[in-house]
Protein backbone atom coordinates (compact mmCIF):
# COMPACT_ATOMS: atom_id res chain seq x y z
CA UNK A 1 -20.47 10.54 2.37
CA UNK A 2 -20.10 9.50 5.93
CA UNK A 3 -22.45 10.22 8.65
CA UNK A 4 -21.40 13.38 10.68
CA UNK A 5 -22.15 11.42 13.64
CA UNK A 6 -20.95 8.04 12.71
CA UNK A 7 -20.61 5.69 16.05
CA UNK A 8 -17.25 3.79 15.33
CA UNK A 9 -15.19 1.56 17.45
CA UNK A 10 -11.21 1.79 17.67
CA UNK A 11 -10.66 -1.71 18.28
CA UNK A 12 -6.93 -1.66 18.49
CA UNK A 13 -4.32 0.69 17.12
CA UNK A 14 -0.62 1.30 17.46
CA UNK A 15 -0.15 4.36 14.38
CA UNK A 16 0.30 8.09 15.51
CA UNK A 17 -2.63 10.52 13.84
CA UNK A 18 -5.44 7.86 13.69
CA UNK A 19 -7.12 8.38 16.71
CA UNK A 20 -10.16 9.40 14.59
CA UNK A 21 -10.54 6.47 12.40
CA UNK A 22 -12.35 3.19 12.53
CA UNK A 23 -8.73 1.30 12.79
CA UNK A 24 -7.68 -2.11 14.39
CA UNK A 25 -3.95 -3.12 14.34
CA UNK A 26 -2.36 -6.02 15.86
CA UNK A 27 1.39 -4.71 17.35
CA UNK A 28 3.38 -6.39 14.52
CA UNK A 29 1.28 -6.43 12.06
CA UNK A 30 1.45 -4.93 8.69
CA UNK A 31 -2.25 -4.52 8.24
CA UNK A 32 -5.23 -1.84 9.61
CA UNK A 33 -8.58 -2.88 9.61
CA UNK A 34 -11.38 -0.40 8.94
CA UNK A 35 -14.59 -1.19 10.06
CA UNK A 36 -17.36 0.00 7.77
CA UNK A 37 -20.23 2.47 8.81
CA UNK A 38 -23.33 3.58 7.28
CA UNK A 39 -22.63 5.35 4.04
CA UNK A 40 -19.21 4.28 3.55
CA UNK A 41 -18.36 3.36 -0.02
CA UNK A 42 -14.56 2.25 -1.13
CA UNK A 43 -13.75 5.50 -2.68
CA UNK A 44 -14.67 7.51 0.18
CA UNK A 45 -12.73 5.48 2.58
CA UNK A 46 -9.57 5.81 -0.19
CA UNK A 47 -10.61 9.15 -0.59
CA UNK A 48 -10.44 9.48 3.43
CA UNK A 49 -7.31 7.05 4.84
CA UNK A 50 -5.38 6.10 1.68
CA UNK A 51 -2.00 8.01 0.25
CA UNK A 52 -3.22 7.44 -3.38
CA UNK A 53 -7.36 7.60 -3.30
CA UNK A 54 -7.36 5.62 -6.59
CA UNK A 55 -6.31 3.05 -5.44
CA UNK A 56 -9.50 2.16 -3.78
CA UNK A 57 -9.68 -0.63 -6.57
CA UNK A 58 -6.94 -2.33 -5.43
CA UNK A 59 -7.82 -1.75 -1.76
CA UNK A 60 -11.20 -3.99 -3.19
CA UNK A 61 -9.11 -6.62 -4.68
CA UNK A 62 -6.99 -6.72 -1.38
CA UNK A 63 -9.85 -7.71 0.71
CA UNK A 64 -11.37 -10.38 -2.11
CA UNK A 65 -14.59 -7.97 -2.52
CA UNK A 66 -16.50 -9.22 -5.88
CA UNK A 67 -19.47 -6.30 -5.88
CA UNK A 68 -17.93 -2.62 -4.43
CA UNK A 69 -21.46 -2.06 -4.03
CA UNK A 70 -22.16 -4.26 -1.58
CA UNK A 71 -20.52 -3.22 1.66
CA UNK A 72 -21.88 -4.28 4.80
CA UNK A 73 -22.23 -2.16 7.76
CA UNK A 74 -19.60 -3.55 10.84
CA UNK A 75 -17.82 -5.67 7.61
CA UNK A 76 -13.59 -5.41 8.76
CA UNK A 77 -11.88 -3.75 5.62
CA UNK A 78 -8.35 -4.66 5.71
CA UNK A 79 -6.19 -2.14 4.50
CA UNK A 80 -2.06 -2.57 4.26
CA UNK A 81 -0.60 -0.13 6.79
CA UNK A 82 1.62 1.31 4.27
CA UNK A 83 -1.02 2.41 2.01
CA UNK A 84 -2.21 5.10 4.37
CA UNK A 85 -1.66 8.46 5.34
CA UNK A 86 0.83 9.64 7.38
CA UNK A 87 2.12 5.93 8.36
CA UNK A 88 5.77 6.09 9.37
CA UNK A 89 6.59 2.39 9.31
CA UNK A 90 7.32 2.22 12.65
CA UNK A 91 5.29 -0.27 15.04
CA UNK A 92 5.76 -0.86 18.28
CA UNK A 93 7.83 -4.06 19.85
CA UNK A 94 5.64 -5.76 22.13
CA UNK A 95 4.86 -9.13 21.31
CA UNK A 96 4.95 -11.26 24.43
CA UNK A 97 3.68 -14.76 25.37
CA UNK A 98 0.57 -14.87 27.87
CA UNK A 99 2.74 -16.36 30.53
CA UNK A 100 6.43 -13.82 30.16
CA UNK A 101 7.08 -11.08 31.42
CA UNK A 102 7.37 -8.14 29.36
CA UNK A 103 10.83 -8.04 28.49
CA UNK A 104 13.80 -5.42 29.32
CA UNK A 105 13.31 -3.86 25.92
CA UNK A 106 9.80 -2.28 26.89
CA UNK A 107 11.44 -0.12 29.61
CA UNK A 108 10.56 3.53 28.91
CA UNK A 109 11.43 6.84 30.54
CA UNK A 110 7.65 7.54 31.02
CA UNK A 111 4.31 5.90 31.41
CA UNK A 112 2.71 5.64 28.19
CA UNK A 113 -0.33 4.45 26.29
CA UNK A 114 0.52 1.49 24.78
CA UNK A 115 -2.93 0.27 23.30
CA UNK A 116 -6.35 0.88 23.73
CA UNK A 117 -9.76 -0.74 22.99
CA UNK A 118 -12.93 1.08 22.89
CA UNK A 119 -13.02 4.28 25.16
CA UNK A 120 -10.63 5.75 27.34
CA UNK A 121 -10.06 8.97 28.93
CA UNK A 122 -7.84 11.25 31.03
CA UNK A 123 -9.72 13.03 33.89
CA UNK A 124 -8.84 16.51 35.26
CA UNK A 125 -11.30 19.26 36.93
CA UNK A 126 -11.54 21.17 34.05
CA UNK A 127 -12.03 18.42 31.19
CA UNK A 128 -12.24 14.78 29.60
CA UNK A 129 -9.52 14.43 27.72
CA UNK A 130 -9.75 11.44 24.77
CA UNK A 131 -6.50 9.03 25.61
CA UNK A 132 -4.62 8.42 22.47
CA UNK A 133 -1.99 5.66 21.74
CA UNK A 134 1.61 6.41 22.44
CA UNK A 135 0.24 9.31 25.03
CA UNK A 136 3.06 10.14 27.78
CA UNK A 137 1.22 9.76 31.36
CA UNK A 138 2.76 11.88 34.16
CA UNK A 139 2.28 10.71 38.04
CA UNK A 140 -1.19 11.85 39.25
CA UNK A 141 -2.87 11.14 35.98
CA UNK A 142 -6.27 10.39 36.57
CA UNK A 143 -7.49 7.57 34.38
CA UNK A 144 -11.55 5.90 33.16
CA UNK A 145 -12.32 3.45 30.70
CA UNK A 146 -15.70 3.19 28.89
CA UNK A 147 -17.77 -0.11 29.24
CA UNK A 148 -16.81 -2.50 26.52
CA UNK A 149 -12.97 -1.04 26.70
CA UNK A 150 -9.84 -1.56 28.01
CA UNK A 151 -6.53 0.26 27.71
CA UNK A 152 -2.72 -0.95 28.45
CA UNK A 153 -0.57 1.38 30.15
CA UNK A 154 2.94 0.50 29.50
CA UNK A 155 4.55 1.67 32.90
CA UNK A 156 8.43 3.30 32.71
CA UNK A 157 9.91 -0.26 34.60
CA UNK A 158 8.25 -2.17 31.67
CA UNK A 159 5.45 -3.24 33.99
CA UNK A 160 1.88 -3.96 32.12
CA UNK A 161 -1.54 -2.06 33.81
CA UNK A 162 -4.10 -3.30 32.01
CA UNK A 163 -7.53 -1.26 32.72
CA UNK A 164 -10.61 -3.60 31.83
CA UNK A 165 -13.72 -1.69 31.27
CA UNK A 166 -15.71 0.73 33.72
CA UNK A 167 -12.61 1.45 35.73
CA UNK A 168 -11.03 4.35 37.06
CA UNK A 169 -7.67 4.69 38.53
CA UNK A 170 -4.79 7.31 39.60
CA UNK A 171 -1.78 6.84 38.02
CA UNK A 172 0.92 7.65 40.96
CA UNK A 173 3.66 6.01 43.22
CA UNK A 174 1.58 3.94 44.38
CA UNK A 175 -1.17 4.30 41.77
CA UNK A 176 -4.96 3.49 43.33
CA UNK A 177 -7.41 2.01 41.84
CA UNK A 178 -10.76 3.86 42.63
CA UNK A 179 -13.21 1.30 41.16
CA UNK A 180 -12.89 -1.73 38.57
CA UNK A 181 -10.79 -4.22 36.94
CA UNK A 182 -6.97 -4.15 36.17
CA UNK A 183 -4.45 -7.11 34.87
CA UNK A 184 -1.14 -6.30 36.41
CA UNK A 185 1.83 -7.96 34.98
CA UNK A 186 4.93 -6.46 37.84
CA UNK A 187 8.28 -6.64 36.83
CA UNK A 188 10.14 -5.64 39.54
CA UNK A 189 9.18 -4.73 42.73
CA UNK A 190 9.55 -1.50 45.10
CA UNK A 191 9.32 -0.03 48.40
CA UNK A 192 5.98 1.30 48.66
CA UNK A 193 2.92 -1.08 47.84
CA UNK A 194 2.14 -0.85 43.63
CA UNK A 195 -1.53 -0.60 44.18
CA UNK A 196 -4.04 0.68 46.68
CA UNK A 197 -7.28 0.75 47.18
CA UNK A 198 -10.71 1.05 49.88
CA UNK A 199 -9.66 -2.11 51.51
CA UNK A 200 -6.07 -2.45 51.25
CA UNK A 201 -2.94 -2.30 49.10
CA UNK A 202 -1.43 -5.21 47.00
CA UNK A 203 2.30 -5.25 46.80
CA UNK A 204 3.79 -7.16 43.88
CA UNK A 205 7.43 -8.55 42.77
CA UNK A 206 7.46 -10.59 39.79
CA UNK A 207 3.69 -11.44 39.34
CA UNK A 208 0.84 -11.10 37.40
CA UNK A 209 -2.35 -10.59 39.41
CA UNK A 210 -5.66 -9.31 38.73
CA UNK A 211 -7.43 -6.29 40.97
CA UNK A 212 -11.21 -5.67 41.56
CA UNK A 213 -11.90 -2.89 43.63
CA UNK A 214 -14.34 -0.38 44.67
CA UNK A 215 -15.44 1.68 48.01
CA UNK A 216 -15.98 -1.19 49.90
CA UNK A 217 -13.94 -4.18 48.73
CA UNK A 218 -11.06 -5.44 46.78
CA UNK A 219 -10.64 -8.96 44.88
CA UNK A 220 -7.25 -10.09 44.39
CA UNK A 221 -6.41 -13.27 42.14
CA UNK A 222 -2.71 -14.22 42.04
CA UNK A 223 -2.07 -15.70 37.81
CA UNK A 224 1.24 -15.60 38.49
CA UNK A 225 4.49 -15.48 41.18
CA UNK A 226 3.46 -13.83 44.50
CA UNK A 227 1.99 -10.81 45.94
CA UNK A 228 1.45 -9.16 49.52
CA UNK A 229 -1.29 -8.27 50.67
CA UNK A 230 -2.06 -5.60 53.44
CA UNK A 231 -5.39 -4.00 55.08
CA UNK A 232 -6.62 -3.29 59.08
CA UNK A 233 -2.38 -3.88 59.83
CA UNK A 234 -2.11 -7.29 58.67
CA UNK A 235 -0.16 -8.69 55.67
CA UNK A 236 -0.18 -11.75 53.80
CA UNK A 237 1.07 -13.34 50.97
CA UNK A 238 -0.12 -15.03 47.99
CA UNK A 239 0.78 -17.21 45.76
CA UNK A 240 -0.15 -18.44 41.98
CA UNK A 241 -3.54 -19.73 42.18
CA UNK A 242 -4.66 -18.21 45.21
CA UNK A 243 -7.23 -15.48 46.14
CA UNK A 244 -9.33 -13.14 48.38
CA UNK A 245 -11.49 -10.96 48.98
CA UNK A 246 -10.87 -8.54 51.57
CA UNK A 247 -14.03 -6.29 52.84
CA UNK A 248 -13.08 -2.17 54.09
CA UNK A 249 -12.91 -2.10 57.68
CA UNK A 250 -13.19 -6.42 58.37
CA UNK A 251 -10.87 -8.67 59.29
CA UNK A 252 -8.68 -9.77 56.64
CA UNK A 253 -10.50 -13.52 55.25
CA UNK A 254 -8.14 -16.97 54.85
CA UNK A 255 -7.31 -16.97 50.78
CA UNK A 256 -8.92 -19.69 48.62
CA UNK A 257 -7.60 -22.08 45.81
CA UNK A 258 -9.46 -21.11 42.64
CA UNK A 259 -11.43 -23.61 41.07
CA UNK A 260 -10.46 -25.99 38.30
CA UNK A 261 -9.63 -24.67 35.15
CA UNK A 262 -12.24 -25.32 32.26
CA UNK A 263 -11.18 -28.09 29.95
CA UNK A 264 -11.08 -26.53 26.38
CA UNK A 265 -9.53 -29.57 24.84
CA UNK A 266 -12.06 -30.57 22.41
CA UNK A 267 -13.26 -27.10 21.64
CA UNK A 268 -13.25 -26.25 18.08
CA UNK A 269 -10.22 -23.88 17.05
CA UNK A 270 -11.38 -21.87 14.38
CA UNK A 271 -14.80 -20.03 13.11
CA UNK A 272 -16.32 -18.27 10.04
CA UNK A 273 -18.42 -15.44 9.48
CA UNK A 274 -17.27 -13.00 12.58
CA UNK A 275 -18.50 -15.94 15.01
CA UNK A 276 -16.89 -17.94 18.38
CA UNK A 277 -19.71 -20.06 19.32
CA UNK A 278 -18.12 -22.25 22.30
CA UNK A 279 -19.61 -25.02 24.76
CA UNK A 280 -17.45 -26.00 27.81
CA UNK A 281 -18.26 -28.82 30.25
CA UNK A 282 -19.43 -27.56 33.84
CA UNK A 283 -17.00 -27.33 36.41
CA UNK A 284 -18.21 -28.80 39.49
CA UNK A 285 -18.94 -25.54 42.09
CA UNK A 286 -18.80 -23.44 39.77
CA UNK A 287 -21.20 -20.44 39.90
CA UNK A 288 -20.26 -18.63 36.96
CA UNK A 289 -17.33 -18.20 34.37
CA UNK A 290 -15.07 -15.22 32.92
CA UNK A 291 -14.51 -15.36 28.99
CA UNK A 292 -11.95 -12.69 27.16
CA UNK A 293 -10.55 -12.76 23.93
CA UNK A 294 -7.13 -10.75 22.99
CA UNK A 295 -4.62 -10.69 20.20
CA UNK A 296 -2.74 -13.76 19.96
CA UNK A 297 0.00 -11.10 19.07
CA UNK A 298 -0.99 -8.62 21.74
CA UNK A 299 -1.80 -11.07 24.55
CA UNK A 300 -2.22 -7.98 27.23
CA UNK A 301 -4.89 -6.15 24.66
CA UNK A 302 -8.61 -7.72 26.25
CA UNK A 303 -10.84 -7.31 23.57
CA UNK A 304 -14.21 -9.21 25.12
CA UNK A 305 -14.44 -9.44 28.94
CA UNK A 306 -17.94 -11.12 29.47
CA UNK A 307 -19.21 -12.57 32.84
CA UNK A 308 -21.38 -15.57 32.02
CA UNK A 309 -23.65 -17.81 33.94
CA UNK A 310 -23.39 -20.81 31.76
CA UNK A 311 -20.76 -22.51 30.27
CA UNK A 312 -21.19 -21.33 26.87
CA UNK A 313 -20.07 -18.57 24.65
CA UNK A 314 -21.28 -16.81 21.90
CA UNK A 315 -20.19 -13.76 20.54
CA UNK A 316 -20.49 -12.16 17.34
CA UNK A 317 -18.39 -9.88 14.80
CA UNK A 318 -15.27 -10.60 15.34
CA UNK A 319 -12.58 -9.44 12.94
CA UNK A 320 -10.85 -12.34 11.00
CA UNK A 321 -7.68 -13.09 12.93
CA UNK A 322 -5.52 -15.33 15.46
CA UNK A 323 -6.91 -15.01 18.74
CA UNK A 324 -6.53 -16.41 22.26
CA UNK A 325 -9.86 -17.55 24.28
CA UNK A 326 -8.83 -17.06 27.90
CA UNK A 327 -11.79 -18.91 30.41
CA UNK A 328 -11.96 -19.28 34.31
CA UNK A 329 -14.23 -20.31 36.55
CA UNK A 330 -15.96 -18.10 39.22
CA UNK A 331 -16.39 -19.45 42.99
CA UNK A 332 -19.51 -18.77 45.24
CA UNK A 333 -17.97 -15.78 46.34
CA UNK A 334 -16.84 -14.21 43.14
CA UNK A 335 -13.54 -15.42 43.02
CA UNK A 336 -12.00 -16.27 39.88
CA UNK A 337 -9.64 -19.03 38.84
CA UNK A 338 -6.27 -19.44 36.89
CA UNK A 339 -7.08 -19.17 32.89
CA UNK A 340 -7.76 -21.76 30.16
CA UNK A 341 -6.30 -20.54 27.05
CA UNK A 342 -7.43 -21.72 23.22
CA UNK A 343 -5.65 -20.81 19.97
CA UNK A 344 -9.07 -19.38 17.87
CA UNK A 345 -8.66 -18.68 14.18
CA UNK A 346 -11.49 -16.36 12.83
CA UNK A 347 -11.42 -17.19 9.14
CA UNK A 348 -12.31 -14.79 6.36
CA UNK A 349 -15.54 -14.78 5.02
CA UNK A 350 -16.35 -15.94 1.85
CA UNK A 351 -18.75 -14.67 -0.77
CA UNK A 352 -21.93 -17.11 -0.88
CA UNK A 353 -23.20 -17.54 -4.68
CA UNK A 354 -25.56 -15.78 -6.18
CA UNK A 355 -28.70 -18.43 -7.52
CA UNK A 356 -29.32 -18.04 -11.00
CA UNK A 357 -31.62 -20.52 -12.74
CA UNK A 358 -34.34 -22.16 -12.29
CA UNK A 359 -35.96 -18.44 -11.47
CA UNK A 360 -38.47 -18.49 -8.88
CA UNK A 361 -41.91 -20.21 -8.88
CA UNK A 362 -40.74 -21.01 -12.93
CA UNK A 363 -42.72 -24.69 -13.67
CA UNK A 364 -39.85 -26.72 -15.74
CA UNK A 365 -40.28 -28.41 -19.08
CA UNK A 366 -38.01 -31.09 -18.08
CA UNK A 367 -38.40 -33.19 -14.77
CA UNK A 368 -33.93 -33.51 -15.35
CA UNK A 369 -33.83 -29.87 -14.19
CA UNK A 370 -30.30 -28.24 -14.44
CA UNK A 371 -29.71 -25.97 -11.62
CA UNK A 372 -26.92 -22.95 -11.79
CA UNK A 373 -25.34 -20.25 -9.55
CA UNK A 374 -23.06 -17.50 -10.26
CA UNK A 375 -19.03 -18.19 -9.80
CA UNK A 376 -17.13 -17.13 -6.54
CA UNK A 377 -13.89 -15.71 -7.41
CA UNK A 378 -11.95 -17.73 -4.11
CA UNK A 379 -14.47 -20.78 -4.11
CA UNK A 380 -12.77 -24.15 -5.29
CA UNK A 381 -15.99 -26.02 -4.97
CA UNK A 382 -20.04 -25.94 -4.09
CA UNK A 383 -22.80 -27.47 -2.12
CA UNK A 384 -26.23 -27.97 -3.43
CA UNK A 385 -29.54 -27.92 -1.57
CA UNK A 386 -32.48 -29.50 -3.07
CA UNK A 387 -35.83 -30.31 -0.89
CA UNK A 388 -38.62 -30.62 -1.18
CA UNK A 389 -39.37 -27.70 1.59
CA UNK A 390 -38.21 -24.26 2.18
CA UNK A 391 -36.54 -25.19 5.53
CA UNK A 392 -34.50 -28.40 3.68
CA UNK A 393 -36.10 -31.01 5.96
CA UNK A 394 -37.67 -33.31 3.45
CA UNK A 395 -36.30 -35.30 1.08
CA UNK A 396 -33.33 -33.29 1.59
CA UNK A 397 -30.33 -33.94 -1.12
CA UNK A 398 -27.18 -32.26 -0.52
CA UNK A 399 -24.16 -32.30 -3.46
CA UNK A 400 -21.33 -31.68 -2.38
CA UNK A 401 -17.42 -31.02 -3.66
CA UNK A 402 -19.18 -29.57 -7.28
CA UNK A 403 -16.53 -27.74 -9.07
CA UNK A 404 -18.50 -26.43 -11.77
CA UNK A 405 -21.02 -23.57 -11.29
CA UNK A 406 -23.86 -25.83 -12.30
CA UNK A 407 -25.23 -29.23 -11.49
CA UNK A 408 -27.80 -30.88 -14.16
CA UNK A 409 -29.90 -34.09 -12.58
CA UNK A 410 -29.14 -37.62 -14.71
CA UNK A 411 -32.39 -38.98 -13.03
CA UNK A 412 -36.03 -37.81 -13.03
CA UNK A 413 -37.36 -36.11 -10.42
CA UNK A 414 -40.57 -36.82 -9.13
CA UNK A 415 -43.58 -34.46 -9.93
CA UNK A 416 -43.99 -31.58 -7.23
CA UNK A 417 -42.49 -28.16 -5.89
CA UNK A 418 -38.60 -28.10 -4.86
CA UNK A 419 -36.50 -25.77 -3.39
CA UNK A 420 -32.59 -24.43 -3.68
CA UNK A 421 -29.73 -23.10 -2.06
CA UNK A 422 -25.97 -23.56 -2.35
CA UNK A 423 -22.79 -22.30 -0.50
CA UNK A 424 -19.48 -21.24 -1.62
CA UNK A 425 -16.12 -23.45 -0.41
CA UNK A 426 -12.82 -21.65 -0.25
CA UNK A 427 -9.32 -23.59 -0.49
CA UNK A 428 -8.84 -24.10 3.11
CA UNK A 429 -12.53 -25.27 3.97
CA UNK A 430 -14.12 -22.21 4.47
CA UNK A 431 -18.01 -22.33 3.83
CA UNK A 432 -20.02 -19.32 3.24
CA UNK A 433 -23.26 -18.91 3.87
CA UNK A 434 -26.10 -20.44 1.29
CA UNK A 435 -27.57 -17.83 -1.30
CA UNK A 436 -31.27 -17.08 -1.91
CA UNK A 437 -33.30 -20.02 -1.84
CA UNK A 438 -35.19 -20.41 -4.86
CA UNK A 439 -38.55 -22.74 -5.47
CA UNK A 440 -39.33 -24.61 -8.65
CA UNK A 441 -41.85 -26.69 -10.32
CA UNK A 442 -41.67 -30.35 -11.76
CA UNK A 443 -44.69 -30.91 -13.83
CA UNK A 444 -46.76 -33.87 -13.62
């Protein structure tokens, strides 16, 4: 049984009717993810999201689980979309590139919900109302996100709003941002200014721009095309790669060249394990950088949008997927730059082996000790351990590319305690972490 208070996260999802559910979807894909909460076996998550509740065993064999008893609180379940309840087949069409325009086919009557991340809400003076996916937003919506969230509003000219997390916003002609972050990707422009806040208004044709606002400023960053921008009377324009930051009732400030872009071209491109552990080199001036992750299918959905001092990354539990690592570097004044974009592959985890024999603290009659682990269904090969210290930093031996479950020594080994560990390889070079580590005996 589930928790009757179980905190979940909706990472991502794109299906009518799951609102309620643990689910991550990329737009296209074919595949929900259903992260696991205290209590959750496979049968009650069948039992809960699946068409056919039996077929929990095949859900297991799906995601390459060995032990249905060993779940993992936060573990990603991937479950095939067609599998569950009340699935329609019908996705929406929104791949785009991070640098196109959304294209004529997004156009829609209405304003509507096109993904969200995380928590988002309509405000009115009577209630909080829970935004759902696919949601219809009329003019004079009142909009908040949650911190860690974001939501894409797909507007009715097939313009992107993007609301990163802790913002608030009314959705009208022009809509005004009353505090946060938005991505704007314009498609068209029109007579009265698209966005307006304490400060000023930005008015945008063709452009992608991000907006930071809040009572007493506004931060504009121009990723792409032009914008105008207008407070105390004046106007000016901008242009990709430019910025500003305007102050409520001050003169309107020159706009600055953002700084270089960070140079990711010797990062690593892929990670096991739910892990992106990255290390940039400085950027001269620098006094901070932005980090986000998104789909590499859904480039507008911002998944992570961390703030960081140094120029380093490391987050944790992420879903195994294709990602995009978008960086920039932050000025003295706040100001960001244009992007850095990596391809990031978050490989599946696999099992790590279970250590079998020699047991424990056993002493061994034989100083040619044979050492064996248990099999891992997707592991091709095996790396052995052996020190001569729990933290393998003496007389460390490490055998690699074993195929068989088992290694057996040809050569004595001296008189004294050892310890063991091995990890599971997959196919493609995925590691898993090492099993228990187990101590033995040579005798004298």
């Amino acid at each position: 049984m589930k928790l009757p208070h179980k905190t979940c996260t909706i990472i991502f999802s794109v299906i009518l009717g799951l609102a309620s559910l643990c689910i991550t979807t990329s737009l296209r894909a074919e595949v929900s993810v259903y992260i696991i909460a205290r209590g959750d076996t496979l049968w009650s998550i069948a039992k809960e999201n699946l068409k056919n509740p039996h077929n929990w065993q095949q859900l297991m064999e799906y995601n390459n689980i060995s032990d249905a008893s060993q779940l993992e609180v936060g573990q990603a379940l991937r479950i095939p979309t067609e599998w569950m309840k009340d699935f329609s087949g019908r996705v929406a069409d929104m791949a785009a590139s991070p640098n196109d325009l959304p294209p004529a086919a997004l156009t829609r009557k209405a304003n509507t919900v096109a993904a969200l991340y995380g928590q988002a809400e309509r405000l009115s003076r009577e209630q909080r109302e829970k935004l759902m996916v696919d949601a219809t937003l009329g003019f004079g919506s009142r909009l908040s996100t949650g911190l860690n969230s974001s939501a894409n509003i797909l507007l009715r000219d097939g313009s992107m709003l993007v609301m990163l997390a802790d913002t608030e916003l009314v959705l009208d002609d022009p809509f005004e941002l009353v505090r946060g972050a938005i991505e704007l990707t314009v498609k068209n422009n029109k007579d009265k200014p698209r966005v307006i806040t304490a400060a000023g208004s930005i008015n945008a044709a063709q452009a992608r721009v991000r907006v930071i606002a809040n009572d007493k400023h506004m931060q504009i960053e121009v990723t792409q095309g032009a914008v105008t921008v207008t407070s105390g009377g004046k106007q000016r324009a901008l242009t990709t790669g430019l910025a500003m930051r305007v102050e409520a009732g001050k003169a309107m400030p020159e706009p600055r060249q953002g700084l270089l872009r960070p140079d990711l071209s010797n990062l690593p491109k892929s990670s096991v394990n739910g892990e992106i552990n990255l290390t940039w080199s400085e950027i001269t001036d620098a006094a901070g950088y932005r980090a986000q992750l998104v789909y590499a299918k859904d480039t507008y959905l911002v998944l992570h949008d961390q703030k960081l001092n140094q120029a380093s990354l490391a987050w944790k539990n992420i879903s195994p997927g294709r990602y995009i690592v978008r960086l920039r570097s932050i000025d003295d004044t706040g100001l960001e730059g244009l992007d850095a974009e990596l391809s990031y592959t978050v490989l599946a985890t696999i099992q790590a082996p279970r250590s079998n024999s020699p047991q424990e603290g056993v002493t061994l009659p034989s100083n040619k000790p044979w050492i064996a682990w248990s099999r891992v269904a997707d592991a091709n090969s095996y790396i052995l351990h052996v020190a001569r210290d729990a933290e393998f930093k003496t007389e460390l031996q490490e055998h690699t590319y074993l195929i068989n479950n088992y290694y057996r020594y040809d050569e004595s080994l001296p008189a004294g305690e050892y310890f063991w560990r091995v990890k599971s390889v997959s196919p493609k070079g995925v590691k898993s972490p090492f099993g228990e580590v187990r101590m033995f005996k040579v005798k004298p």
